[in-house]
Protein backbone atom coordinates (compact mmCIF):
# COMPACT_ATOMS: atom_id res chain seq x y z
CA UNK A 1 122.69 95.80 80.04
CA UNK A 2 123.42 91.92 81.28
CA UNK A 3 126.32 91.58 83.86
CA UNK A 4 128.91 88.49 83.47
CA UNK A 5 129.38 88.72 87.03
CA UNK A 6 126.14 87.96 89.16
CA UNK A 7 125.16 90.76 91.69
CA UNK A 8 123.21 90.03 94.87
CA UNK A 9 119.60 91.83 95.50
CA UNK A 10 117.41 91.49 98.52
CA UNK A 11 113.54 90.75 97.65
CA UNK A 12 110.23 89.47 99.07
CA UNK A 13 110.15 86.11 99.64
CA UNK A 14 106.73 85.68 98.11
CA UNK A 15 108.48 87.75 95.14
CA UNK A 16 107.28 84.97 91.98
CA UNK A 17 109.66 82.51 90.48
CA UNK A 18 109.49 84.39 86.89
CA UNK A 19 110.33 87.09 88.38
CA UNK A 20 113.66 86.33 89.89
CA UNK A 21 114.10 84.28 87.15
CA UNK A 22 114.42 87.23 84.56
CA UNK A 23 117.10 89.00 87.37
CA UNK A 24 118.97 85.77 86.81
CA UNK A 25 119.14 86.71 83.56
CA UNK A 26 119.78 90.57 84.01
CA UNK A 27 122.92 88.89 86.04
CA UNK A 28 121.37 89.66 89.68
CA UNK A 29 120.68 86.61 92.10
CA UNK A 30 117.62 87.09 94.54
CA UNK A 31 117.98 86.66 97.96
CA UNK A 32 114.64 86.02 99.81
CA UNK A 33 114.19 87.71 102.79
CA UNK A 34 111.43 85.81 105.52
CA UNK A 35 108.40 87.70 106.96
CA UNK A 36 108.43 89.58 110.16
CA UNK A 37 105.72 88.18 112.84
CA UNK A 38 105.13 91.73 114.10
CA UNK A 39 104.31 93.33 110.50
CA UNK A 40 100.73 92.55 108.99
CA UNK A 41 100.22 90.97 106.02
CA UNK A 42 102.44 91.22 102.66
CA UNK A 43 103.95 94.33 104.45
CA UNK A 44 106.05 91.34 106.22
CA UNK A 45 108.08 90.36 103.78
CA UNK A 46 108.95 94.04 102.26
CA UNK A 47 112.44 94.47 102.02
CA UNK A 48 112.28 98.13 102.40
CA UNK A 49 110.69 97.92 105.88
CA UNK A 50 112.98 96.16 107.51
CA UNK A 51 116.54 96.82 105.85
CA UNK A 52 118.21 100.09 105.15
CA UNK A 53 121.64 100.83 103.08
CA UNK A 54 123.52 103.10 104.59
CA UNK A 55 125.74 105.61 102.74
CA UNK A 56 128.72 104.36 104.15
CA UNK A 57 127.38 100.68 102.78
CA UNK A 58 126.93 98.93 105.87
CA UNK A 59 123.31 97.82 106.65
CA UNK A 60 120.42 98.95 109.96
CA UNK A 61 117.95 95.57 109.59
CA UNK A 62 115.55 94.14 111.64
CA UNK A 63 117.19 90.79 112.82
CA UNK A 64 119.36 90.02 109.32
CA UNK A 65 119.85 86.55 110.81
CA UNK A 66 116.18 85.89 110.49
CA UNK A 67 115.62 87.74 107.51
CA UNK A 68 117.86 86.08 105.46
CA UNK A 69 117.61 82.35 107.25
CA UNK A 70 120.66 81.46 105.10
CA UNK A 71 124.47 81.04 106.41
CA UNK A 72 125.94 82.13 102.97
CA UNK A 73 123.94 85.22 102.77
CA UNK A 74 124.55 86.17 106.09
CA UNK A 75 128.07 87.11 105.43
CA UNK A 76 126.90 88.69 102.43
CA UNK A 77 126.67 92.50 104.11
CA UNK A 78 128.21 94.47 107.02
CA UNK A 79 124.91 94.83 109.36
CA UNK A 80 123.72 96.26 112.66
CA UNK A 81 120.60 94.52 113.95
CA UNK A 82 118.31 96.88 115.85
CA UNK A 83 117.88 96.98 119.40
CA UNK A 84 113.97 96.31 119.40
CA UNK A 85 112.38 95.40 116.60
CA UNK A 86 110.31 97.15 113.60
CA UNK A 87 106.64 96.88 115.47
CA UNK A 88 103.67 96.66 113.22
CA UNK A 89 101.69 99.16 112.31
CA UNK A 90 101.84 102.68 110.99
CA UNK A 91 103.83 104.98 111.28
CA UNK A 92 105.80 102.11 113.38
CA UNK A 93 106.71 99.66 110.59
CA UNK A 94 108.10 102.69 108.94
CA UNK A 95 111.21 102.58 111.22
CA UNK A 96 113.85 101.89 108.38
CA UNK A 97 111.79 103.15 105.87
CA UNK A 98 113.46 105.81 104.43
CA UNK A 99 116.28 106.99 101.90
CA UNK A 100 119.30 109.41 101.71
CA UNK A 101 119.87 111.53 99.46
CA UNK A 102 123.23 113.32 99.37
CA UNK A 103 123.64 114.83 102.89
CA UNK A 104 119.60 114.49 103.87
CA UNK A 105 117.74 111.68 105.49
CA UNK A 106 113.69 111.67 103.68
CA UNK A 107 111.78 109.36 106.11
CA UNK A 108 108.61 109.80 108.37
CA UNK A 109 108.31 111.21 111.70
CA UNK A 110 109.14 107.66 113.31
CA UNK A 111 112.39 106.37 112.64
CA UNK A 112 114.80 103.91 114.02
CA UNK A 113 116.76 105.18 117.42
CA UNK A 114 119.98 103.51 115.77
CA UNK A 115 119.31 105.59 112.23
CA UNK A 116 118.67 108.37 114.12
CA UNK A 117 122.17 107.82 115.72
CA UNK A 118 123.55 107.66 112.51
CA UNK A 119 122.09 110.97 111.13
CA UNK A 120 123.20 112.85 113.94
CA UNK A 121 126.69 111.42 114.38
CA UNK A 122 127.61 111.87 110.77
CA UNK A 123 126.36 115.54 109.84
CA UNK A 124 122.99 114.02 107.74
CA UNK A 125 120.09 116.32 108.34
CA UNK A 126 116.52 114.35 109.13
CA UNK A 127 114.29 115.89 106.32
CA UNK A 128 110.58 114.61 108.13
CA UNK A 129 107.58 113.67 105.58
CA UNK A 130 103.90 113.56 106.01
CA UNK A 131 104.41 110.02 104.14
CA UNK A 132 105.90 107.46 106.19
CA UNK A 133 106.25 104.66 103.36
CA UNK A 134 108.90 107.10 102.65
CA UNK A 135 111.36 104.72 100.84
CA UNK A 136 108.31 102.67 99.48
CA UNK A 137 107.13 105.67 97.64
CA UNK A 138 109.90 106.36 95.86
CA UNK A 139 112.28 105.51 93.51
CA UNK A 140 116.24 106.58 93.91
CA UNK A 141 117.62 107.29 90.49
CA UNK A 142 120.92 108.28 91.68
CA UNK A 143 121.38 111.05 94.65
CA UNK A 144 119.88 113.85 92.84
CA UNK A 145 117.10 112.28 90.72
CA UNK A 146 114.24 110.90 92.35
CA UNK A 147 110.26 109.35 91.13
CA UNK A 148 107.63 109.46 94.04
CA UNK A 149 104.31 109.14 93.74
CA UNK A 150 103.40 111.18 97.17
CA UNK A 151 103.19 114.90 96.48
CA UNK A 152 104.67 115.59 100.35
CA UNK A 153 107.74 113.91 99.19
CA UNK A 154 108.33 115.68 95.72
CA UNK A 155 107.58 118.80 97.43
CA UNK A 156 110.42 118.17 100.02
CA UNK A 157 112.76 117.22 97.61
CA UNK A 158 112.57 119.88 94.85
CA UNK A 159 112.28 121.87 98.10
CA UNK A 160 115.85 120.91 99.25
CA UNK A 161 116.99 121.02 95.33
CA UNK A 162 116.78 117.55 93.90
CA UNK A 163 115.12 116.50 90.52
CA UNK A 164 111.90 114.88 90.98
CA UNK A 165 109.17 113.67 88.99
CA UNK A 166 105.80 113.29 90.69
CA UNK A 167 103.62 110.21 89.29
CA UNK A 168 100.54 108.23 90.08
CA UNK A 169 100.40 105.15 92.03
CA UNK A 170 97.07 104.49 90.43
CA UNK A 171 97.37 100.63 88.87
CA UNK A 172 100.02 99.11 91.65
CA UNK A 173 98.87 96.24 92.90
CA UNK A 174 98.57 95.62 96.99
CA UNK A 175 96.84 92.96 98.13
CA UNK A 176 94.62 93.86 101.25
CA UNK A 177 95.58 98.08 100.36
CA UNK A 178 93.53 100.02 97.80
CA UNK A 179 96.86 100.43 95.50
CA UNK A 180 100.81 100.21 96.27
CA UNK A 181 103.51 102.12 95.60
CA UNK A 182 105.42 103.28 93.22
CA UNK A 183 108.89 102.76 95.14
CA UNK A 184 107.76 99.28 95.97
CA UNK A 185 107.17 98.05 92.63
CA UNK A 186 110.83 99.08 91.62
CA UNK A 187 114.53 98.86 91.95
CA UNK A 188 117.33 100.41 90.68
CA UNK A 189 119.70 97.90 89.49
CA UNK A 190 123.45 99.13 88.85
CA UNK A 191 123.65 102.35 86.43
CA UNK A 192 121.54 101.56 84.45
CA UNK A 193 118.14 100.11 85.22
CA UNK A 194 115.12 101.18 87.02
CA UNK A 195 113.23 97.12 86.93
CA UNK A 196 109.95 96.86 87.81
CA UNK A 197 107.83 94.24 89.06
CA UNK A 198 105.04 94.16 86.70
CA UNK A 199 104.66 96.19 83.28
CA UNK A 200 105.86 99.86 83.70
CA UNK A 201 104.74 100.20 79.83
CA UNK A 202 101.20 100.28 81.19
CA UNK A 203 101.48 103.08 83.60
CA UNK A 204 99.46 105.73 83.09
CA UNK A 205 102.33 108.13 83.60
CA UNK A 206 104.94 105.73 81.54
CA UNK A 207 106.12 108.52 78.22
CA UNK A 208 107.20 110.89 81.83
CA UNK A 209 108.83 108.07 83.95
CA UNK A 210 111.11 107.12 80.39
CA UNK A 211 111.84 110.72 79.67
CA UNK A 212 113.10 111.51 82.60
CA UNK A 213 114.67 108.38 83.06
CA UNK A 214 116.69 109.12 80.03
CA UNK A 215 117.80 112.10 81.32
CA UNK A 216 120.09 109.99 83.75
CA UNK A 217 121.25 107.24 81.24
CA UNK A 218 118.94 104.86 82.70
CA UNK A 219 116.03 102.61 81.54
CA UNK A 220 112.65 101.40 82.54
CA UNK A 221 112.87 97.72 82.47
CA UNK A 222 109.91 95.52 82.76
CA UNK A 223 110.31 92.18 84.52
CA UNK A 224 107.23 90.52 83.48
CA UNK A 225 104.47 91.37 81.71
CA UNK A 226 101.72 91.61 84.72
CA UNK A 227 100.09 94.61 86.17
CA UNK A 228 102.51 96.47 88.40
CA UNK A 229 102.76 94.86 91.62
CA UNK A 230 104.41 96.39 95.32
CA UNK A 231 106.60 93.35 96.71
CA UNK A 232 108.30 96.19 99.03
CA UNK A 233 111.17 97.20 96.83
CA UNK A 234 114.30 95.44 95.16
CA UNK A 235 117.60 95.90 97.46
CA UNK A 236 120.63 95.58 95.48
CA UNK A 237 123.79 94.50 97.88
């Protein structure tokens, strides 16, 4: 389960010390990314609003230079800086806020012009959700297994004939929202982990999440012992 070799993974900058402390240990070093001035709040410094992996493993983000404020890290990924940047407010800040799965795009109705690009230039169809925390609301287990806690999205995904497993987002942690998300309190580290950012033992839906983790050779990991908190996702490079 521990690497020798330390992996890079994007995170909130306001992501606690404990916290990227115990990646440290997993073998993953955090790089913090800075807040936006145009996105409200927490929301700012979400990884998953203002970064996107492509499949072909270069990078859409929303001015890397600023996000990452470091000269190291900046050579870290291939990137593409948008042409304007992710505005605030919904469905706006939803721009990059989405996730591929084999040759389908699951994001809101809004999306980046430059993504959009992408989709259509390289045969990906645009599968549009209700839900335009898309990415935020779910969790990527590998290209056909997927955890949302937004019934639009499981419905589009079993839909297009991916494994899903819907759960609640009731106990996530948001300050200023009435709860989080389940995709933002998560990240799928190598092959092998689903972490979490807070206690995933306590989650009301927590015997489904590890059984059908299992399923995939993977494992709910815990990386502290807090209620589950949304710090926008855990990138890994």
């Amino acid at each position: 389960m521990h690497s020798t070799k330390k992996k890079n993974v994007f995170v909130s900058k306001i992501l606690p010390e404990s916290i990227k402390n115990e990646l440290s240990i997993l073998g993953f070093v955090s790089i913090p990314i800075s807040g936006s001035d145009k996105i409200p709040g927490e929301l700012a410094y979400h990884p998953a609003l203002r970064m996107l992996k492509l499949p072909n493993g270069d990078w859409l983000t929303d001015d890397y230079e600023q996000i990452v404020n470091n000269r190291e890290a900046v050579n870290l990924i291939k990137y593409r800086n948008l042409k304007n940047s992710v505005k605030g407010g919904y469905p706006e800040e939803c721009a990059l806020n989405c996730f591929f799965a084999g040759n389908k795009l699951f994001g809101g109705s809004v999306i980046a012009e430059e993504l959009l690009e992408f989709v259509k230039c390289n045969g990906f169809n645009h599968v549009i959700c209700r839900q335009g925390y898309t990415k935020c609301s779910t969790a990527k287990l590998n290209e056909n297994a997927f955890i949302t806690g937004d019934i639009g999205i499981f419905s589009a995904l079993t839909a297009n004939g991916f494994d899903a497993l819907k759960v609640s987002n009731d106990g996530i942690i948001l300050n200023g929202y009435s709860c989080g998300f389940f995709g933002g309190c998560s990240g799928k580290l190598g092959e092998e982990l689903l972490v979490f950012t807070g206690k995933i033992e306590n989650h009301v839906d927590y015997r489904n999440i590890k059984s059908f983790c299992s399923n995939y050779g993977i494992t709910p990991y815990s990386l502290c012992e807090n209620a589950l908190y949304d710090y926008g996702g855990i990138l890994e490079v």
